[in-house]
Protein backbone atom coordinates (compact mmCIF):
# COMPACT_ATOMS: atom_id res chain seq x y z
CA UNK A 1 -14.81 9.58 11.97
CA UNK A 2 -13.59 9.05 15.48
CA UNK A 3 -11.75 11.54 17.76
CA UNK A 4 -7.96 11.32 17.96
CA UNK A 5 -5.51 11.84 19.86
CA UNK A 6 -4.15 14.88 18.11
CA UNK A 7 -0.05 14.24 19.14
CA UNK A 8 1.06 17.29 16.62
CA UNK A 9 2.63 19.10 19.43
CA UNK A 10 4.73 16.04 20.66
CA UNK A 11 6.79 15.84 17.00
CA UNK A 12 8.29 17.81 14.56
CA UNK A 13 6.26 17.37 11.17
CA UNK A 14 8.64 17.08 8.19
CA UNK A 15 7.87 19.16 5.59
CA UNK A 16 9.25 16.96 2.83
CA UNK A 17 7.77 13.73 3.20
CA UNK A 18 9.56 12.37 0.58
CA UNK A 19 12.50 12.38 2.85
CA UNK A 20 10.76 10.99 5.67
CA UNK A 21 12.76 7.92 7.73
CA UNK A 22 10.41 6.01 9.77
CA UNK A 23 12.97 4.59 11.80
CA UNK A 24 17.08 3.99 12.10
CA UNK A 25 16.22 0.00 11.86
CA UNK A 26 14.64 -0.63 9.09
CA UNK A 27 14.65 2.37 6.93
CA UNK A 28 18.30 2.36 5.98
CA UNK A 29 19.55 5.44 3.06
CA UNK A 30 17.77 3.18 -0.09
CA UNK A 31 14.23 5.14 1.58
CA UNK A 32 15.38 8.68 1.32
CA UNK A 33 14.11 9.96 -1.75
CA UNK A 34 13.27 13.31 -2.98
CA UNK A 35 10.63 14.65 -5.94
CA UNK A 36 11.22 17.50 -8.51
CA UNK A 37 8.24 19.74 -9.57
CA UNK A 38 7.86 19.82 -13.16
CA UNK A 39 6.15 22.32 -15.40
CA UNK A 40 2.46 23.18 -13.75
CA UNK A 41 1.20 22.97 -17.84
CA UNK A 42 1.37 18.83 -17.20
CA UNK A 43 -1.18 17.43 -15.27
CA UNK A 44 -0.82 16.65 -11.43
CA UNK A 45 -0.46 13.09 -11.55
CA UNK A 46 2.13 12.92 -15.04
CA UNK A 47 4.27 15.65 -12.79
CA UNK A 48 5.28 12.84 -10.77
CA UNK A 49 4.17 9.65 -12.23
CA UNK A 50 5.43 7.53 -15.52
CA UNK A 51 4.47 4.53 -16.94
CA UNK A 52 7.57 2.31 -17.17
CA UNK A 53 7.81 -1.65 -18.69
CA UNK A 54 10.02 -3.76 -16.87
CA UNK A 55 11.21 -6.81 -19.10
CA UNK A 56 12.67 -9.41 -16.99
CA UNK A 57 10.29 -11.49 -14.74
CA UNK A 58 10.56 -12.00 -11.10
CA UNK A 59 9.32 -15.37 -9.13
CA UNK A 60 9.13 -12.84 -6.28
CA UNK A 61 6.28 -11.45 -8.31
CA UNK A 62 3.94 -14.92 -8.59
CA UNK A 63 0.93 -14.81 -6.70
CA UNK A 64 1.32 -18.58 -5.14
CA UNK A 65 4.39 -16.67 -3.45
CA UNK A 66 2.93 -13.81 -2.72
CA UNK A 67 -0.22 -15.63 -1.02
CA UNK A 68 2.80 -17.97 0.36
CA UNK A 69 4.15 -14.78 2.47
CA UNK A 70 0.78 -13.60 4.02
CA UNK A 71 0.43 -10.98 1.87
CA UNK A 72 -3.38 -9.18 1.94
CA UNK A 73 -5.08 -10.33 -1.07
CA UNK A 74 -8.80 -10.42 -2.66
CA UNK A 75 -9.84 -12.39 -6.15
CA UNK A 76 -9.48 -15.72 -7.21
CA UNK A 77 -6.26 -17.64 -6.47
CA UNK A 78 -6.19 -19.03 -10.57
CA UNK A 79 -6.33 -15.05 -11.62
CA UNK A 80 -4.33 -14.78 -14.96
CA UNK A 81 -2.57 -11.24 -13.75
CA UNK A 82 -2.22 -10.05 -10.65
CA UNK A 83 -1.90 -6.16 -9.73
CA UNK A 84 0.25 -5.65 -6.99
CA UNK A 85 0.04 -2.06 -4.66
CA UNK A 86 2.81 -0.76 -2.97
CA UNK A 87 0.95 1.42 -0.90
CA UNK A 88 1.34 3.70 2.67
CA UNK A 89 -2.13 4.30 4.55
CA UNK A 90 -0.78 8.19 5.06
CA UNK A 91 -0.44 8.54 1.57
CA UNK A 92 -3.06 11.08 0.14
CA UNK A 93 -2.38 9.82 -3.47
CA UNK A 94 -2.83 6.21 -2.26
CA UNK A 95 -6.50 7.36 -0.96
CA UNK A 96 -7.14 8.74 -4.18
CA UNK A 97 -6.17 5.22 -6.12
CA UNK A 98 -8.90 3.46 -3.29
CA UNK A 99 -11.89 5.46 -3.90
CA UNK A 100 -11.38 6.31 -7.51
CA UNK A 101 -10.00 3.51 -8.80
CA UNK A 102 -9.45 0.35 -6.95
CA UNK A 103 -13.70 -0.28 -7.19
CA UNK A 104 -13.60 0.08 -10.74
CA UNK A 105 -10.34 -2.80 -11.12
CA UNK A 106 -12.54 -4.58 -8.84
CA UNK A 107 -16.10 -4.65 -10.34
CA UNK A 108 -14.18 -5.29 -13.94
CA UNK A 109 -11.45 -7.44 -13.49
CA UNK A 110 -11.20 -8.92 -9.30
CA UNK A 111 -14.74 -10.34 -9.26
CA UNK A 112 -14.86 -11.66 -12.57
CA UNK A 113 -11.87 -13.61 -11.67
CA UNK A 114 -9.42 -11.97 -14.33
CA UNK A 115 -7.19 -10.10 -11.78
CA UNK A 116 -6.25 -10.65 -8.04
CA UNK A 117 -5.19 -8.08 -6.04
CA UNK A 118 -2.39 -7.82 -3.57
CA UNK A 119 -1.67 -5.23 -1.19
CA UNK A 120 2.47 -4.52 -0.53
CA UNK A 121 3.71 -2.43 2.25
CA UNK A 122 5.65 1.05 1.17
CA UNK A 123 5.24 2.80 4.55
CA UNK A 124 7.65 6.39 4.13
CA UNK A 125 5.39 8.79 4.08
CA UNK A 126 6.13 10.03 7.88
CA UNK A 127 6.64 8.33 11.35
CA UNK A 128 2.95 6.72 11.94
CA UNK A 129 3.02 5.05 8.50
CA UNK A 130 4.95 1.86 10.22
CA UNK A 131 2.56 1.47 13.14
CA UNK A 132 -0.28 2.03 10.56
CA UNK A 133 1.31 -0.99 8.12
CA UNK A 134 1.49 -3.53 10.75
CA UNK A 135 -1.95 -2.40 12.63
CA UNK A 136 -3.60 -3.52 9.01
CA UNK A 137 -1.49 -6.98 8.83
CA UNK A 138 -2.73 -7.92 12.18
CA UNK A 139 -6.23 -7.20 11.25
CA UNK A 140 -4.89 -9.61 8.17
CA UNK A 141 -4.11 -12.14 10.55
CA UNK A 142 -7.96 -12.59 11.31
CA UNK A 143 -9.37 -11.89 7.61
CA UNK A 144 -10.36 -8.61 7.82
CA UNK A 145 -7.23 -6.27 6.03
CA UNK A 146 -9.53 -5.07 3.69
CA UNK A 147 -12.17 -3.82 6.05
CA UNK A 148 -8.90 -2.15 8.29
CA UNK A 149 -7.69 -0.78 5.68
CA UNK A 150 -10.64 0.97 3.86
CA UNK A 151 -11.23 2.42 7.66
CA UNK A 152 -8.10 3.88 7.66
CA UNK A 153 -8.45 5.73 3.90
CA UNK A 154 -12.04 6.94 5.27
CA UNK A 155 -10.41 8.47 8.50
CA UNK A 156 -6.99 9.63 6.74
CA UNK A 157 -5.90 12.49 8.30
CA UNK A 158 -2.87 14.62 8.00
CA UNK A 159 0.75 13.10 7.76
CA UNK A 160 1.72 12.41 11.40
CA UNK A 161 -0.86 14.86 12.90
CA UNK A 162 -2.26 11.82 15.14
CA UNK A 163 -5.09 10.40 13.40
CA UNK A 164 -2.41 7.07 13.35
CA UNK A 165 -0.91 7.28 16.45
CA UNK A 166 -0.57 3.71 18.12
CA UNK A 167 -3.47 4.32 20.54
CA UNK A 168 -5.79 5.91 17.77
CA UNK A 169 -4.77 2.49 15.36
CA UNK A 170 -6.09 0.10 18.35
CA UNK A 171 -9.49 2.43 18.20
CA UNK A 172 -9.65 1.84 15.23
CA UNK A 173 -9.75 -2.22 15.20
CA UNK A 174 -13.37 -2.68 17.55
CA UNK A 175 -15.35 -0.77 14.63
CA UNK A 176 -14.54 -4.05 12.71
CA UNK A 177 -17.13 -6.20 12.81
CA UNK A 178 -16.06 -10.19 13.97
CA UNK A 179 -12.43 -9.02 14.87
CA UNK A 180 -11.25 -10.56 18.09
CA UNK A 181 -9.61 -6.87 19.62
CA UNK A 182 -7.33 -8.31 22.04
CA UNK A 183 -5.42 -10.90 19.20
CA UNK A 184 -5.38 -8.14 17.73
CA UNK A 185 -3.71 -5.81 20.23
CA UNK A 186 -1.58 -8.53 21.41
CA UNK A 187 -1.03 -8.82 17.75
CA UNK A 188 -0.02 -5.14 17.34
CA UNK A 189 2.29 -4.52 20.62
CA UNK A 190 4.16 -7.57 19.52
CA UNK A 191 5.04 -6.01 16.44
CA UNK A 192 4.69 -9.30 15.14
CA UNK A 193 4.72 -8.54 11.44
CA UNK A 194 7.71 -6.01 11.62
CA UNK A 195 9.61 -8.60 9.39
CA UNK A 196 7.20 -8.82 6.64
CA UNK A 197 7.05 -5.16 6.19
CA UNK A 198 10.86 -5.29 6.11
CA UNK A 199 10.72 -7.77 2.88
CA UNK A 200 7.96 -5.44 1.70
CA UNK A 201 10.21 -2.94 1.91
CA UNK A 202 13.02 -4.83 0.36
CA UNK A 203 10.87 -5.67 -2.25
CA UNK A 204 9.64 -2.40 -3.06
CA UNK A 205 13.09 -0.85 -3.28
CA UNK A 206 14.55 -3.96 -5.54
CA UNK A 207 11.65 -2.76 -7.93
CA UNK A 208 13.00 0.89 -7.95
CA UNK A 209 9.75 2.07 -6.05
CA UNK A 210 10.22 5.20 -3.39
CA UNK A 211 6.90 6.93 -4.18
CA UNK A 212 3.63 5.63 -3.25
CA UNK A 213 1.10 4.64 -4.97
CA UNK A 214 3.54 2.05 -7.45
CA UNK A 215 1.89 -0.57 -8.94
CA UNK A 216 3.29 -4.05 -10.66
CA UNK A 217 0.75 -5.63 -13.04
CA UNK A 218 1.86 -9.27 -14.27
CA UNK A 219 1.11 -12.48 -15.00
CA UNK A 220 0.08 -15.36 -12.58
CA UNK A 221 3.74 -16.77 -12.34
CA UNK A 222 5.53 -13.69 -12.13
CA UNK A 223 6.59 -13.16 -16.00
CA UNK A 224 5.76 -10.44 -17.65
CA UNK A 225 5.78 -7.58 -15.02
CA UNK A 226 5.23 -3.93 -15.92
CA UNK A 227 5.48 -1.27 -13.74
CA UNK A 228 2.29 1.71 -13.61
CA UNK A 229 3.35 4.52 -10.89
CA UNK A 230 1.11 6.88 -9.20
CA UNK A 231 -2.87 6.74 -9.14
CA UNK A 232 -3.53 6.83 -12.63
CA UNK A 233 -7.11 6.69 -13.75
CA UNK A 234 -8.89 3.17 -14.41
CA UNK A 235 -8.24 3.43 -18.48
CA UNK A 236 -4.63 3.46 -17.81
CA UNK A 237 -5.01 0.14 -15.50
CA UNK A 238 -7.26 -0.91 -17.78
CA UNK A 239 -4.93 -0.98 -20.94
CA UNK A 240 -1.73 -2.65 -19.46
CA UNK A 241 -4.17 -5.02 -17.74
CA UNK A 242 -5.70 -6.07 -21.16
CA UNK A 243 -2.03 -6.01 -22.33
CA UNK A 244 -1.37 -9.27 -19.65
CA UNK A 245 -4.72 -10.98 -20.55
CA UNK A 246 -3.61 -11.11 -24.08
């Protein structure tokens, strides 16, 4: 892990993230959201989480589109279903789904060519989570999201404590092997992809998503979408995902 920056003394941490507004542009009163603790007798992630079926289909949703808009993808372009992650790289929960699950939808259904995988932008966990989001698309621009973005679940820190200050996110990019650091920089200050996390965003909220992880699992052209929320364990991927290839 590299050292940070540690900036905690420069901002106020929130204490509710779920009510965190990254900033007065683009993060209008749709983001604030708030979470009710249940019962401790349920299990963590059904405290928070349900499984909900949507049952209208959305071209918005098709993975030509999607692959259309620059969005970070991996798997074959023909994939039957496509599982789509609305994800922020602060968000513990979203770590969890990486390590624990992600490499098991991979191994079973990405390389096999049954499922591609495409990464959305949900970033309202806390004030770094915007910065964070584009950082990763600009390592997109030069093929290399994936590799950005499992560097930034390895050296997760915190919720705004630094580890994703601007300066520590440009640290971050020469411990990629092949990417070009000053595109990517250049890339970065520019905020050049500030727009696509905007229709990320847009897209996210049209879904009913405020929580990261939220997942849509659907069908090549969009049809058929259901909706899987929080970082359930592979079997629960794994049974709405056999539900599409059917």
């Amino acid at each position: 892990m590299i050292k940070y920056t540690n900036n905690i003394t420069k901002r106020k941490i929130k204490t509710s993230i779920a009510t965190s507004i990254i900033t007065a542009t683009i993060f209008s009163a749709a983001l604030a959201h708030s979470s009710s603790p249940l019962s401790t007798s349920i299990p963590l992630y059904k405290q928070f989480y349900a499984f909900a079926q949507t049952t209208q289909g959305n071209a918005a949703l098709s993975l030509s589109n999607l692959i259309k808009q620059a969005q970070p993808h991996q798997g074959s372009t023909s994939a039957p279903v496509t599982v789509i992650d609305f994800s922020d790289l602060q968000c513990s929960l979203c770590n969890r789904f990486v390590k624990a699950t992600e490499p098991q939808i991979n191994s079973t259904y990405v390389q096999t060519g049954k499922v591609a995988l495409v990464f959305e932008h949900l970033p309202n966990r806390g004030f770094d989570s915007l910065p964070a989001a584009l950082a990763a698309q600009c390592a997109n621009d030069q093929g290399k999201f994936w590799q950005y973005h499992n560097l930034l679940y390895k050296n997760q820190g915190p919720i705004d404590s630094g580890w994703a200050s601007k300066d520590n996110l440009k640290k971050f990019a020469p411990q990629i092997p092949g990417l070009d650091v000053q595109k990517f920089n250049s890339c970065f200050d520019s905020q050049k992809y500030r727009a696509l996390v905007e229709s990320n965003l847009a897209l996210a909220h049209s879904l009913g998503f405020t929580q990261t992880p939220s997942f849509v699992i659907v069908k090549n052209d969009g049809s058929n979408p259901q909706q899987l929320l929080g970082p359930e364990p592979f079997p629960e991927f794994k049974a709405v995902i056999e539900k599409e290839l059917a």
